[in-house]
N, C-alpha and C. Protein backbone atom coordinates (compact mmCIF):
# COMPACT_ATOMS: atom_id res chain seq x y z
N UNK A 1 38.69 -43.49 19.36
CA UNK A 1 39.84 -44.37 19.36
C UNK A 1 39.59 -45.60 18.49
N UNK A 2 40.36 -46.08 17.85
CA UNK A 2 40.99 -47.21 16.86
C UNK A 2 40.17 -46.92 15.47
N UNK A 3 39.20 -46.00 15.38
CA UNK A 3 38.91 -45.41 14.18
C UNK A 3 39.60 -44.94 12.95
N UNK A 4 39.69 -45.08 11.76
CA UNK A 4 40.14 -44.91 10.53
C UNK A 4 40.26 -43.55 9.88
N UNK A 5 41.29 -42.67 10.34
CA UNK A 5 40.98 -41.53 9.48
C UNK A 5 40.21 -41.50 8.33
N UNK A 6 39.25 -40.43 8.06
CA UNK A 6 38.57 -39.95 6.43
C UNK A 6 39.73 -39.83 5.45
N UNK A 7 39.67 -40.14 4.33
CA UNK A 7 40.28 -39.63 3.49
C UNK A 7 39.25 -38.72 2.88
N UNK A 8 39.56 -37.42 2.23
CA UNK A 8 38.91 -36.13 1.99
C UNK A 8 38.69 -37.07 -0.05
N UNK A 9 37.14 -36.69 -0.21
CA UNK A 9 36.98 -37.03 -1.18
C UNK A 9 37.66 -36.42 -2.67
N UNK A 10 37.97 -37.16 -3.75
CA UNK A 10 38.73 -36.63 -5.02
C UNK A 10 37.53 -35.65 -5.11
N UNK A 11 36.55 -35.62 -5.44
CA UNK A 11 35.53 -35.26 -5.91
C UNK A 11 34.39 -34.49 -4.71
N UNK A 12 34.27 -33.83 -4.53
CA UNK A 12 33.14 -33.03 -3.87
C UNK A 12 32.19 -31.74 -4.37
N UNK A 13 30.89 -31.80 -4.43
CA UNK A 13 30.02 -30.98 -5.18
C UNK A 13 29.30 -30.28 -3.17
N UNK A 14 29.21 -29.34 -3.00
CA UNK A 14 28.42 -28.72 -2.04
C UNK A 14 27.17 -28.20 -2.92
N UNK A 15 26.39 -28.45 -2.01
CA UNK A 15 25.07 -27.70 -2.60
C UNK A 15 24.76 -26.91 -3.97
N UNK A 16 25.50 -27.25 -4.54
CA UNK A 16 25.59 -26.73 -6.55
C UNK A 16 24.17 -26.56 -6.89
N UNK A 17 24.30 -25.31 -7.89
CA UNK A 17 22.92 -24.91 -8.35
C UNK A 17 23.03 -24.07 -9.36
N UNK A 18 22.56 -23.78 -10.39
CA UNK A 18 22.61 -23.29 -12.16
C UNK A 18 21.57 -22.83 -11.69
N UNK A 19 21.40 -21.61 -12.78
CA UNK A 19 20.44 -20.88 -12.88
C UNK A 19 20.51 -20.20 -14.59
N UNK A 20 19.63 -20.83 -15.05
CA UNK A 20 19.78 -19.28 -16.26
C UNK A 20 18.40 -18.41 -16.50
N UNK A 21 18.86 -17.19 -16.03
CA UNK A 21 18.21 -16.21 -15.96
C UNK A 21 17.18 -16.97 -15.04
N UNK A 22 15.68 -16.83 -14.76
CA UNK A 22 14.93 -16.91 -14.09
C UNK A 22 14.73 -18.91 -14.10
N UNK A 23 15.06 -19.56 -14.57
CA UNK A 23 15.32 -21.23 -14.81
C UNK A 23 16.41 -21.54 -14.46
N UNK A 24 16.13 -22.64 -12.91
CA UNK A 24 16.86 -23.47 -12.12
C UNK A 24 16.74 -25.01 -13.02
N UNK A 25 17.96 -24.56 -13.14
CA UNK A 25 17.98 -26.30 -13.72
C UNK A 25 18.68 -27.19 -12.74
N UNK A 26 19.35 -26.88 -11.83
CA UNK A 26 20.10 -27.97 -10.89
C UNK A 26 19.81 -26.75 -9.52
N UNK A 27 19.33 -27.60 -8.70
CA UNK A 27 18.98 -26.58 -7.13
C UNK A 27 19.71 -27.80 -6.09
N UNK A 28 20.73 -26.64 -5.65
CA UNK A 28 21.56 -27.27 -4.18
C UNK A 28 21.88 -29.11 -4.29
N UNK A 29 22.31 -29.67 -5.18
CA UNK A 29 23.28 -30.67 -5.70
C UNK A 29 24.14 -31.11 -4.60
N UNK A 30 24.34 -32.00 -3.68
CA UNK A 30 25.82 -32.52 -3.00
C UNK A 30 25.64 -33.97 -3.40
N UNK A 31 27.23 -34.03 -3.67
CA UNK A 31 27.67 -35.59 -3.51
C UNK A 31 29.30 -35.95 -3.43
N UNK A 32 29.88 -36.62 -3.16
CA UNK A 32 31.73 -37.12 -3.23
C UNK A 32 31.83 -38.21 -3.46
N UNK A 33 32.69 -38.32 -4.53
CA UNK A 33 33.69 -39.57 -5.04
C UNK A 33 34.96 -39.72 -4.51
N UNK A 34 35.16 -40.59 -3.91
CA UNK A 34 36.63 -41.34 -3.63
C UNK A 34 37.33 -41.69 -4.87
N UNK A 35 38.78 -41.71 -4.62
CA UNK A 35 39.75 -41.73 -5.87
C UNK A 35 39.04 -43.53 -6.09
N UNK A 36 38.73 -43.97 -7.49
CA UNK A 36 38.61 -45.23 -7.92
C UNK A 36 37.47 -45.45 -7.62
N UNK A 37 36.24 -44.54 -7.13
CA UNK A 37 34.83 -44.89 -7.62
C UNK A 37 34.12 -44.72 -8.72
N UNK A 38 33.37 -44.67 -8.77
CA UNK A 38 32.35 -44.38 -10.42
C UNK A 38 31.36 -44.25 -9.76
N UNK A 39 30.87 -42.79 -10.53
CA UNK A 39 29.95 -42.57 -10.20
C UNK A 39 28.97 -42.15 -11.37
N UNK A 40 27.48 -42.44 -11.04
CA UNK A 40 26.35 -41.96 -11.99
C UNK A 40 25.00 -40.88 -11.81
N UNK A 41 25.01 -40.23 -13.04
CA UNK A 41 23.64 -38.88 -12.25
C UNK A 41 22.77 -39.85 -13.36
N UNK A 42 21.86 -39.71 -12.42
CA UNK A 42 20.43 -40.85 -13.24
C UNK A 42 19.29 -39.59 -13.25
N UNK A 43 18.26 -39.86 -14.42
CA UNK A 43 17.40 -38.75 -13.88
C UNK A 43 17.20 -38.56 -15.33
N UNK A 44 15.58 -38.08 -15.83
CA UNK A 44 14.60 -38.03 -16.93
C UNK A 44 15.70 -36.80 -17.55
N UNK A 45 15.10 -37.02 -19.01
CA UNK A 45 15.33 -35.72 -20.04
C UNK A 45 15.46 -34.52 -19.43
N UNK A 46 16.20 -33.58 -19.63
CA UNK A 46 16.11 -32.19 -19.60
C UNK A 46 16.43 -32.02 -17.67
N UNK A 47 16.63 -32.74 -17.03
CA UNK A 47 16.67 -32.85 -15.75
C UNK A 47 17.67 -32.02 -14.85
N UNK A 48 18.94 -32.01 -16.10
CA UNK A 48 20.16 -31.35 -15.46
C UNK A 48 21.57 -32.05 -15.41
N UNK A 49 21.47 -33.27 -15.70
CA UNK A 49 22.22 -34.14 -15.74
C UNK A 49 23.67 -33.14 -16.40
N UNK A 50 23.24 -32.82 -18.01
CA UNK A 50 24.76 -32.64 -18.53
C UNK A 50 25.24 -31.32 -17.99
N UNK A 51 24.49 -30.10 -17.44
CA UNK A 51 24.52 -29.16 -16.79
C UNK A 51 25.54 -29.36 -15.65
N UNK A 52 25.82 -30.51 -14.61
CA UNK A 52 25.93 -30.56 -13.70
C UNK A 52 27.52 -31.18 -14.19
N UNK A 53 27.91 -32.09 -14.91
CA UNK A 53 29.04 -32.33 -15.78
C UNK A 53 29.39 -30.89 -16.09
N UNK A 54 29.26 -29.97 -16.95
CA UNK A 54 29.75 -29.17 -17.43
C UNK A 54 30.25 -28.12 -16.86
N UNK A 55 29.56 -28.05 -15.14
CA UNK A 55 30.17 -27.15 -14.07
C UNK A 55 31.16 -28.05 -13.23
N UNK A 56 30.89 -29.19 -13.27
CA UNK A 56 32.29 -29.95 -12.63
C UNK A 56 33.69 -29.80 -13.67
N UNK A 57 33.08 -30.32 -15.13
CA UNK A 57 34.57 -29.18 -16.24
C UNK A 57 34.54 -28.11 -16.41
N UNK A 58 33.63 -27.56 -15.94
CA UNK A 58 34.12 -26.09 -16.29
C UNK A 58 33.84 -25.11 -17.18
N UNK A 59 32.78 -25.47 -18.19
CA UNK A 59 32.18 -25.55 -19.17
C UNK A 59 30.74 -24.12 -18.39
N UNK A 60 30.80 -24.76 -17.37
CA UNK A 60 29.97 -23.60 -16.76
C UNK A 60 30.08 -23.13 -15.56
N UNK A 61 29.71 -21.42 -15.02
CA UNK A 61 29.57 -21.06 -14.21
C UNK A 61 28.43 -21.13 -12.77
N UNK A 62 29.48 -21.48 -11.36
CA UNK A 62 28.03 -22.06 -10.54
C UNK A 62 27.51 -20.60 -9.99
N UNK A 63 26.26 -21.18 -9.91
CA UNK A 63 25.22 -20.29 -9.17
C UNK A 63 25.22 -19.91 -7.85
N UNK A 64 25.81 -20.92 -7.16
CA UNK A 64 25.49 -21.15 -5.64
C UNK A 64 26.17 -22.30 -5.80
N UNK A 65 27.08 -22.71 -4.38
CA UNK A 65 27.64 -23.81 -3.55
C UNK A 65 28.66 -23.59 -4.42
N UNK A 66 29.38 -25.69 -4.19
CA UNK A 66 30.83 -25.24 -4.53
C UNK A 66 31.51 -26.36 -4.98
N UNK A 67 32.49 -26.54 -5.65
CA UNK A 67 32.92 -27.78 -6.39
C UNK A 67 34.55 -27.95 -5.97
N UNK A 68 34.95 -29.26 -5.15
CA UNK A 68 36.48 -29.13 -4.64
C UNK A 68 37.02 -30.54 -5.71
N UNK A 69 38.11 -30.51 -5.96
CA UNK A 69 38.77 -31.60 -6.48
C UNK A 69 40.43 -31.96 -5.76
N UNK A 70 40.33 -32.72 -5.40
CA UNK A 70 41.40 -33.18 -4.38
C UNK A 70 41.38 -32.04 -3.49
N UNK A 71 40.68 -31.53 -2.46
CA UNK A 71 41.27 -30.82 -1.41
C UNK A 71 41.26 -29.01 -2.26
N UNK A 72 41.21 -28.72 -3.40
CA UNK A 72 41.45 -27.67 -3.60
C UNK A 72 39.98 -27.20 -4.62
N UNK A 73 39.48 -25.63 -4.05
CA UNK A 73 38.33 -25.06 -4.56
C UNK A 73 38.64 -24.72 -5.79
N UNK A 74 37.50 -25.41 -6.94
CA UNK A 74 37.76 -25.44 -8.23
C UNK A 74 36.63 -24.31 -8.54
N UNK A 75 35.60 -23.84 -8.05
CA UNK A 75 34.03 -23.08 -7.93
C UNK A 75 33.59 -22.78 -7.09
N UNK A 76 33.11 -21.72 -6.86
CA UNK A 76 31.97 -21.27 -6.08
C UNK A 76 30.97 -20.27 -7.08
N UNK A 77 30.57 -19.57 -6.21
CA UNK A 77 29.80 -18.26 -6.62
C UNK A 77 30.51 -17.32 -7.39
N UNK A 78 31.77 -16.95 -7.09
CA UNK A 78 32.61 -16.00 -7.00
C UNK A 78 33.80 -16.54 -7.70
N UNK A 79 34.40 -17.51 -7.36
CA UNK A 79 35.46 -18.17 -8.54
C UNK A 79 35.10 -19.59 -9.27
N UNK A 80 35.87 -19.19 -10.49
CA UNK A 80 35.59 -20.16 -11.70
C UNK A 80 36.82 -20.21 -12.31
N UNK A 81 37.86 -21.75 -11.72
CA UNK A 81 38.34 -22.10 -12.58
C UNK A 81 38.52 -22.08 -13.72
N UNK A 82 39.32 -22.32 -14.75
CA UNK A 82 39.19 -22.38 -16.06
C UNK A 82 39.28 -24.04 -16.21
N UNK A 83 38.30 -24.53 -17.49
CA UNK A 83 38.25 -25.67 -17.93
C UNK A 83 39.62 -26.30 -18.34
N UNK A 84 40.43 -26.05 -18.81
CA UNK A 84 42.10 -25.92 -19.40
C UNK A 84 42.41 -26.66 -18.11
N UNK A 85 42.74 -26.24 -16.99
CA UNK A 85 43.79 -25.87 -15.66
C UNK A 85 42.51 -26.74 -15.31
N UNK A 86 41.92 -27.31 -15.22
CA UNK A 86 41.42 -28.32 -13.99
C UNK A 86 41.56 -29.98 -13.91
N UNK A 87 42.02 -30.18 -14.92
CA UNK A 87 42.88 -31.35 -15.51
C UNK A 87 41.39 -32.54 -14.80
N UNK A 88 40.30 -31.97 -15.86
CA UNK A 88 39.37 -33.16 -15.40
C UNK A 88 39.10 -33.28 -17.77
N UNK A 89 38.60 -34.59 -17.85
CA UNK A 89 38.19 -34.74 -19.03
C UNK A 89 37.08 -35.21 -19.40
N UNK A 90 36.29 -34.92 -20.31
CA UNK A 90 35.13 -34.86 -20.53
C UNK A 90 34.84 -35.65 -22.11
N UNK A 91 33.84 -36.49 -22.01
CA UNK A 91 33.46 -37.16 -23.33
C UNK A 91 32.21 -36.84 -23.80
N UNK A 92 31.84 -36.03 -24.78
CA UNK A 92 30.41 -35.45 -24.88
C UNK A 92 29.74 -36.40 -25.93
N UNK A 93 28.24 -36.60 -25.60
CA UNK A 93 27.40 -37.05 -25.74
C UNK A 93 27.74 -36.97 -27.72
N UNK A 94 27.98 -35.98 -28.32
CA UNK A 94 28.22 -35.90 -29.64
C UNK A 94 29.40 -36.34 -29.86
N UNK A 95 30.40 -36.69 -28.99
CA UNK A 95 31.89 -36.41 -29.16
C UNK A 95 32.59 -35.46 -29.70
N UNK A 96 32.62 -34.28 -29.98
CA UNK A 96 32.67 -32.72 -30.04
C UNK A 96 34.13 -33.54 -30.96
N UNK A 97 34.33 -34.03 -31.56
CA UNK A 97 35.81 -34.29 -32.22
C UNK A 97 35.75 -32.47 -33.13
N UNK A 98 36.91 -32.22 -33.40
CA UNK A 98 37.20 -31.17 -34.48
C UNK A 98 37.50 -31.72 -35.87
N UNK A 99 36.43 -31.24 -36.71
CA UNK A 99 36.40 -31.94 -38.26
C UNK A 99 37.58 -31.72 -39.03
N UNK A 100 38.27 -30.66 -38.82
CA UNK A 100 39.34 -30.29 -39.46
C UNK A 100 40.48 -30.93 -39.19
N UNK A 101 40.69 -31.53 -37.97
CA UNK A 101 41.58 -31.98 -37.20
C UNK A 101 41.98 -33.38 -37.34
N UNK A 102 42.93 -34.48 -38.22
CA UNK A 102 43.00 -35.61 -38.04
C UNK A 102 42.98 -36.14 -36.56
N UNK A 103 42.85 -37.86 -36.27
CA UNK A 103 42.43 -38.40 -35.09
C UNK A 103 43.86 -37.85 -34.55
N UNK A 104 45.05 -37.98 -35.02
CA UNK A 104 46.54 -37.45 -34.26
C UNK A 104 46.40 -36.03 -33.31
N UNK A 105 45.19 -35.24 -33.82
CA UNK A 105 45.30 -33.70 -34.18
C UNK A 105 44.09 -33.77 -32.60
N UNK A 106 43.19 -34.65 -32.92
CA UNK A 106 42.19 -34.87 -31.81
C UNK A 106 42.96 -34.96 -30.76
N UNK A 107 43.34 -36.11 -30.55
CA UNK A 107 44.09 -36.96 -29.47
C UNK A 107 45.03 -35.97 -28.88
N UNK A 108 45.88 -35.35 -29.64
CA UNK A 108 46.58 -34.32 -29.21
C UNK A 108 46.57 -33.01 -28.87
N UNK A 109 45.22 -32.80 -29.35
CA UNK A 109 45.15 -30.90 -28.54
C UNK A 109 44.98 -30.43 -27.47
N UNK A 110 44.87 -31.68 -26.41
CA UNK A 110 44.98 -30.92 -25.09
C UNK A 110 46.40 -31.26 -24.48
N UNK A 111 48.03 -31.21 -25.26
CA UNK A 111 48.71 -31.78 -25.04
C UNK A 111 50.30 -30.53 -25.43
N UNK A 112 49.25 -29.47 -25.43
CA UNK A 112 50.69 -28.38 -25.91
C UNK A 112 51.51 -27.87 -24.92
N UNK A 113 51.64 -28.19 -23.72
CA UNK A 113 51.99 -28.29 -22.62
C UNK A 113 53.76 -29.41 -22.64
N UNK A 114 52.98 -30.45 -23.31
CA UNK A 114 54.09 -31.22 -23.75
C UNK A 114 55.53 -31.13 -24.90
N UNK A 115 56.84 -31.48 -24.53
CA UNK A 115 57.39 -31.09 -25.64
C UNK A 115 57.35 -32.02 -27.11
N UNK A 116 57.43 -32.12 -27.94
CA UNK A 116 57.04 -32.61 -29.34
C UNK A 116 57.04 -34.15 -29.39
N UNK A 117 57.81 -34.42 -28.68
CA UNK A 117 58.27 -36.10 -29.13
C UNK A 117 57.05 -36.82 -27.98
N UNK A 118 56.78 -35.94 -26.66
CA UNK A 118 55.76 -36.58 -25.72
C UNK A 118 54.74 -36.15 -26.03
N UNK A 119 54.50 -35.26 -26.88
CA UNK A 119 53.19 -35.27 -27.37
C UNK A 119 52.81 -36.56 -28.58
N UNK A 120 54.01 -36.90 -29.55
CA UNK A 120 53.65 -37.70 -30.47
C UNK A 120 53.84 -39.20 -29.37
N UNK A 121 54.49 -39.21 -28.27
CA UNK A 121 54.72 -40.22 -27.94
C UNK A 121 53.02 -40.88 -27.30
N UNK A 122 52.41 -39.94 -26.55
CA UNK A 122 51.24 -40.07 -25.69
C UNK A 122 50.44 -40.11 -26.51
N UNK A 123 50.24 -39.48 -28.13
CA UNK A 123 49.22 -39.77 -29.18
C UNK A 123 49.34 -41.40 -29.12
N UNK A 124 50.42 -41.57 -29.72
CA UNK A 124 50.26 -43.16 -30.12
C UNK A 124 50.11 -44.15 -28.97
N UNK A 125 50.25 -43.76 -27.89
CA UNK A 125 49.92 -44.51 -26.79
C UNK A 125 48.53 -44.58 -27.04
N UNK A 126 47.81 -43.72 -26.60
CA UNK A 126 46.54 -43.35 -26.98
C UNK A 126 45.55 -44.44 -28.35
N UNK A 127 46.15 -43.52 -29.01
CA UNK A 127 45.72 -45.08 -30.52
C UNK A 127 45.98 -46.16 -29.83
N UNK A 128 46.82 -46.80 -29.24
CA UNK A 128 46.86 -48.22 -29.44
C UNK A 128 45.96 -48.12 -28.59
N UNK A 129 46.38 -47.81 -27.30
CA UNK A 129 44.88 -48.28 -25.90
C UNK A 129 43.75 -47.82 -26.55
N UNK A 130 42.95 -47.69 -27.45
CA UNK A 130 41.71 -47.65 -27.71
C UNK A 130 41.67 -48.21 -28.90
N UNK A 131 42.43 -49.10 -29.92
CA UNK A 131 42.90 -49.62 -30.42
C UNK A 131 42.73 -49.15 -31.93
N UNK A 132 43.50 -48.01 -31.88
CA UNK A 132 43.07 -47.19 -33.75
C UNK A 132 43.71 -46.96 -34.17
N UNK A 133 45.50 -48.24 -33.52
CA UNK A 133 46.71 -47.69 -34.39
C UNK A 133 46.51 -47.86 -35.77
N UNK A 134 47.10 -47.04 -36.44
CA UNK A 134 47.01 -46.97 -38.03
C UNK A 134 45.56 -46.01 -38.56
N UNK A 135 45.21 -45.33 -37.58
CA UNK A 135 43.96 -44.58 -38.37
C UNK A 135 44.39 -42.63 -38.06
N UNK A 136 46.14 -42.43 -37.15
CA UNK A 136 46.04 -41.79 -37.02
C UNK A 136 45.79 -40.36 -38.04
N UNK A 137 45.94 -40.43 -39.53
CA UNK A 137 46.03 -39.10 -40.36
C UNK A 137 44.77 -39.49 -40.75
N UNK A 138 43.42 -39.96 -40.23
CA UNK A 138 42.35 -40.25 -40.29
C UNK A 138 41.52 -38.63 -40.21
N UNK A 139 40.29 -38.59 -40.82
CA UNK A 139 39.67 -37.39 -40.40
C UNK A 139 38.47 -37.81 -39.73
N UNK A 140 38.08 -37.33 -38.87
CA UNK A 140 36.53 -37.60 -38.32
C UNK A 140 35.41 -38.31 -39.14
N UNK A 141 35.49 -37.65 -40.13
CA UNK A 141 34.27 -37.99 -41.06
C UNK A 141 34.63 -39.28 -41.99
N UNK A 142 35.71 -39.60 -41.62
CA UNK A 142 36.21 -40.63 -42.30
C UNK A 142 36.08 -41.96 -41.16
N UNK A 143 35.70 -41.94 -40.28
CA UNK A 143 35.24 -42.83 -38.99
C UNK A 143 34.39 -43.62 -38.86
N UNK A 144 33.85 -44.77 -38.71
CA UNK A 144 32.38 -45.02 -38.05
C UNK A 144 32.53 -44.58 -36.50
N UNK A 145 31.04 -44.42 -35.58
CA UNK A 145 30.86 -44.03 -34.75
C UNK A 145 31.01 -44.34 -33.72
N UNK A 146 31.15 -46.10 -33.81
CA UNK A 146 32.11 -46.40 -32.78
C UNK A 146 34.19 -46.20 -32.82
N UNK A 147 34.35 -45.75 -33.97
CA UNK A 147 35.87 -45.18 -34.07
C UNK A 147 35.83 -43.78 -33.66
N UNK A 148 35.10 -43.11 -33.85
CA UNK A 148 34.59 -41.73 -33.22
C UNK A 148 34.46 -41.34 -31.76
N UNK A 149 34.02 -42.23 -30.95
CA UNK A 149 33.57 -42.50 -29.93
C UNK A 149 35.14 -42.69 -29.51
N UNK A 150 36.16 -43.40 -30.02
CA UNK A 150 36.93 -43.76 -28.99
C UNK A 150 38.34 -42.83 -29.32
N UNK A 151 38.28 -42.05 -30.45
CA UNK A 151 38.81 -40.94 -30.38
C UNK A 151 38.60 -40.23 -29.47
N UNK A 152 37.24 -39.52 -29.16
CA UNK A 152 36.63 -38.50 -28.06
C UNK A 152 37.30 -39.13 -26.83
N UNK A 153 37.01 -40.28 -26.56
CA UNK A 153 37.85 -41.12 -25.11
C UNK A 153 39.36 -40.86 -24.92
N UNK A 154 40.16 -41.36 -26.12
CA UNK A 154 41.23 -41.02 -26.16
C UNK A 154 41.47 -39.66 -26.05
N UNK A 155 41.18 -38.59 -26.62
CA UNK A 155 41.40 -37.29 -26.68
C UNK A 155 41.03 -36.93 -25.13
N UNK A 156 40.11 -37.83 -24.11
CA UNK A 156 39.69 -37.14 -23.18
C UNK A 156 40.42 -37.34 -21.99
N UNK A 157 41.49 -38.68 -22.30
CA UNK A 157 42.74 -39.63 -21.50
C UNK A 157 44.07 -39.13 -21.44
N UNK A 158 44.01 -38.45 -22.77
CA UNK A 158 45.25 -37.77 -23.14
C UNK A 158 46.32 -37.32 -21.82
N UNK A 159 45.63 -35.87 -21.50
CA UNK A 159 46.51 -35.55 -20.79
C UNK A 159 46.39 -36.06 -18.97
N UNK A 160 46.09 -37.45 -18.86
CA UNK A 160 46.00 -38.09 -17.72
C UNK A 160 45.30 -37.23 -17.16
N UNK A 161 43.52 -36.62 -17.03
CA UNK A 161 43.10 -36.42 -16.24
C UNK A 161 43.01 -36.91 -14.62
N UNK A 162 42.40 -36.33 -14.03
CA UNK A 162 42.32 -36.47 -12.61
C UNK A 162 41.32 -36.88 -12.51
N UNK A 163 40.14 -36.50 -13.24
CA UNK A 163 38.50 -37.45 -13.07
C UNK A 163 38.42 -37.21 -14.52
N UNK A 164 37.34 -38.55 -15.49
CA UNK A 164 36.98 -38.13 -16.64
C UNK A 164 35.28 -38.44 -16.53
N UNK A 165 34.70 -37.60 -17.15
CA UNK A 165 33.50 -37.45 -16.87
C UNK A 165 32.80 -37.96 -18.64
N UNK A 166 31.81 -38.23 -18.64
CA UNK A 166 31.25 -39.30 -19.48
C UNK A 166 29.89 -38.39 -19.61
N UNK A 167 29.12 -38.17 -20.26
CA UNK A 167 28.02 -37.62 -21.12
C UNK A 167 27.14 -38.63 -21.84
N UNK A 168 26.70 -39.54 -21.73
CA UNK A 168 25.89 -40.30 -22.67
C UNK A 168 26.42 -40.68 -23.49
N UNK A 169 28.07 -41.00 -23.51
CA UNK A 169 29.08 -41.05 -24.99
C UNK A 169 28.32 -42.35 -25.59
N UNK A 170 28.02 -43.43 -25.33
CA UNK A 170 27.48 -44.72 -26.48
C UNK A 170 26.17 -44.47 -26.56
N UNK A 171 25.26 -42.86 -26.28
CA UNK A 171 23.94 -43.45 -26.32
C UNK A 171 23.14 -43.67 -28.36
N UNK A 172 23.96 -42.89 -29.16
CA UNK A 172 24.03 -42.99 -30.55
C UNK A 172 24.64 -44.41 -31.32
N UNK A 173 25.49 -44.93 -30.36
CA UNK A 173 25.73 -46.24 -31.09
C UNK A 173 24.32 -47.85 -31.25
N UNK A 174 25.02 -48.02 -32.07
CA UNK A 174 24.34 -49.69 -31.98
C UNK A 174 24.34 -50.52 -30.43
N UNK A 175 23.61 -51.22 -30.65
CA UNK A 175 23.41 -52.24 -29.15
C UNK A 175 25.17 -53.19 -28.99
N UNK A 176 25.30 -54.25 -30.40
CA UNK A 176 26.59 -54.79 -30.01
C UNK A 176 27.74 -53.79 -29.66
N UNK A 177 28.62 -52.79 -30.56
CA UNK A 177 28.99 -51.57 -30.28
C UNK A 177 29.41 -51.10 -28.92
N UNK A 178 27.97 -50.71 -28.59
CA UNK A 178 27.70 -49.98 -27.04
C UNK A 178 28.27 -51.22 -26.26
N UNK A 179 28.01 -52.36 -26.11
CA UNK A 179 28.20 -53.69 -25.08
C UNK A 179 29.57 -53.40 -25.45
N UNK A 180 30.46 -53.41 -26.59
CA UNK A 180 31.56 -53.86 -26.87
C UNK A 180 32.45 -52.20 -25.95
N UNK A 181 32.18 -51.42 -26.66
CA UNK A 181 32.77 -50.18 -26.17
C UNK A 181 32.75 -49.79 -24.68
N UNK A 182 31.55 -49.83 -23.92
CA UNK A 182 31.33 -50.18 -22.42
C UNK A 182 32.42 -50.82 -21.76
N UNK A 183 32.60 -52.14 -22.34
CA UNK A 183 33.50 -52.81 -21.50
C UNK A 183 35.12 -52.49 -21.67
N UNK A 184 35.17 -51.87 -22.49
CA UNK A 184 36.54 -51.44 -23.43
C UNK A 184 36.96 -49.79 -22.31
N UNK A 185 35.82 -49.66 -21.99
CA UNK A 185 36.00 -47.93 -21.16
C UNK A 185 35.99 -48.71 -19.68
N UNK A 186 35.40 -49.45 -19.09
CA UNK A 186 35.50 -50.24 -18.05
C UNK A 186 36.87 -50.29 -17.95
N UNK A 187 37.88 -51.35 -18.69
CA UNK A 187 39.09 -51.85 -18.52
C UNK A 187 40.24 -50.56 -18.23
N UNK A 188 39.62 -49.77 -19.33
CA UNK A 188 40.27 -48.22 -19.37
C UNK A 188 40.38 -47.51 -18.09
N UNK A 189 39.25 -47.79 -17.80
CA UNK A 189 39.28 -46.95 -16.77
C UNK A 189 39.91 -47.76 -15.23
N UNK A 190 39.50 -49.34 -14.69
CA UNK A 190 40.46 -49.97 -14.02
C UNK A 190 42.06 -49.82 -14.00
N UNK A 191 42.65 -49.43 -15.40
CA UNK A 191 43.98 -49.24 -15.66
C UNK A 191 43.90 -47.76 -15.06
């Protein structure tokens, strides 16, 4: 009595575990995020860290246990979501941008769902909140790495994920950069 219902976490990992072939790289994993926490996997080289990201997107198949996002089974043993349909976004450590693809072309490919004018409308939203209006017929390689970096962000905001998951995205930048971009994904992410 006068106790506070639980709210059921956005985020829940059960006992998660990878395996390839005879190499455990992540053994029996739990943890939950509440909607508006942040959370961090800390832990040496080669440890498992991006492994454990890539089965929460989807990127990989689990071994064992189980991965829920709002209330509904995204993984187990036996089912595997598709990365597409789980409406989580991901910023990789390289920023995986597509070279061929201007920043418009980035920002927008997870957005064909949308009809034409809300796709160009949510691009340019996009540019401005990370602030690269005017670079959209830009190509990747035409970037510095902190403009690179916030393409991958943007591209990863796009279609209003439900959780966005982070990879080491500033660990290639400069020191000012990283301080500057940090706080820029901070605000981003408060909004």
């Amino acid at each position: 009595p006068g106790s506070l219902p639980m709210t059921p976490p956005l985020l829940q990992l059960d006992a998660i575990s990878q395996r390839y072939a005879r190499q455990t790289v992540v053994d029996q994993l739990s943890f939950s995020l509440q909607r508006g926490e942040i959370g961090c996997l800390l832990g040496g080289s080669g440890c498992g860290k991006t492994t454990v990201l890539r089965c929460i997107a989807g990127f990989e198949t689990l071994s064992a246990g189980r991965i829920v996002l709002d209330g509904q089974l995204l993984a187990d043993a036996r089912l595997h979501t598709p990365a597409h349909t789980r409406q989580i976004g991901m910023v990789f450590q390289d920023y995986g941008l597509f070279p061929h693809l201007t920043v418009a072309g980035n920002i927008g490919f997870g957005l064909s769902a949308l009809a034409r004018d809300e796709q160009a409308q949510r691009v340019s939203d996009m540019l401005a909140l990370v602030g690269l209006t005017g670079l959209a017929d830009s190509y990747p390689h035409e970037l510095s790495g902190g403009q690179q970096q916030r393409v991958a962000l943007a591209r990863a905001l796009a279609p209003r994920p439900r959780v966005l998951l982070l990879d080491e995205p500033l660990s290639a930048l400069d020191a000012k950069i990283r301080v500057s971009l940090r706080n820029q994904i901070r605000e981003i992410q408060q909004q």
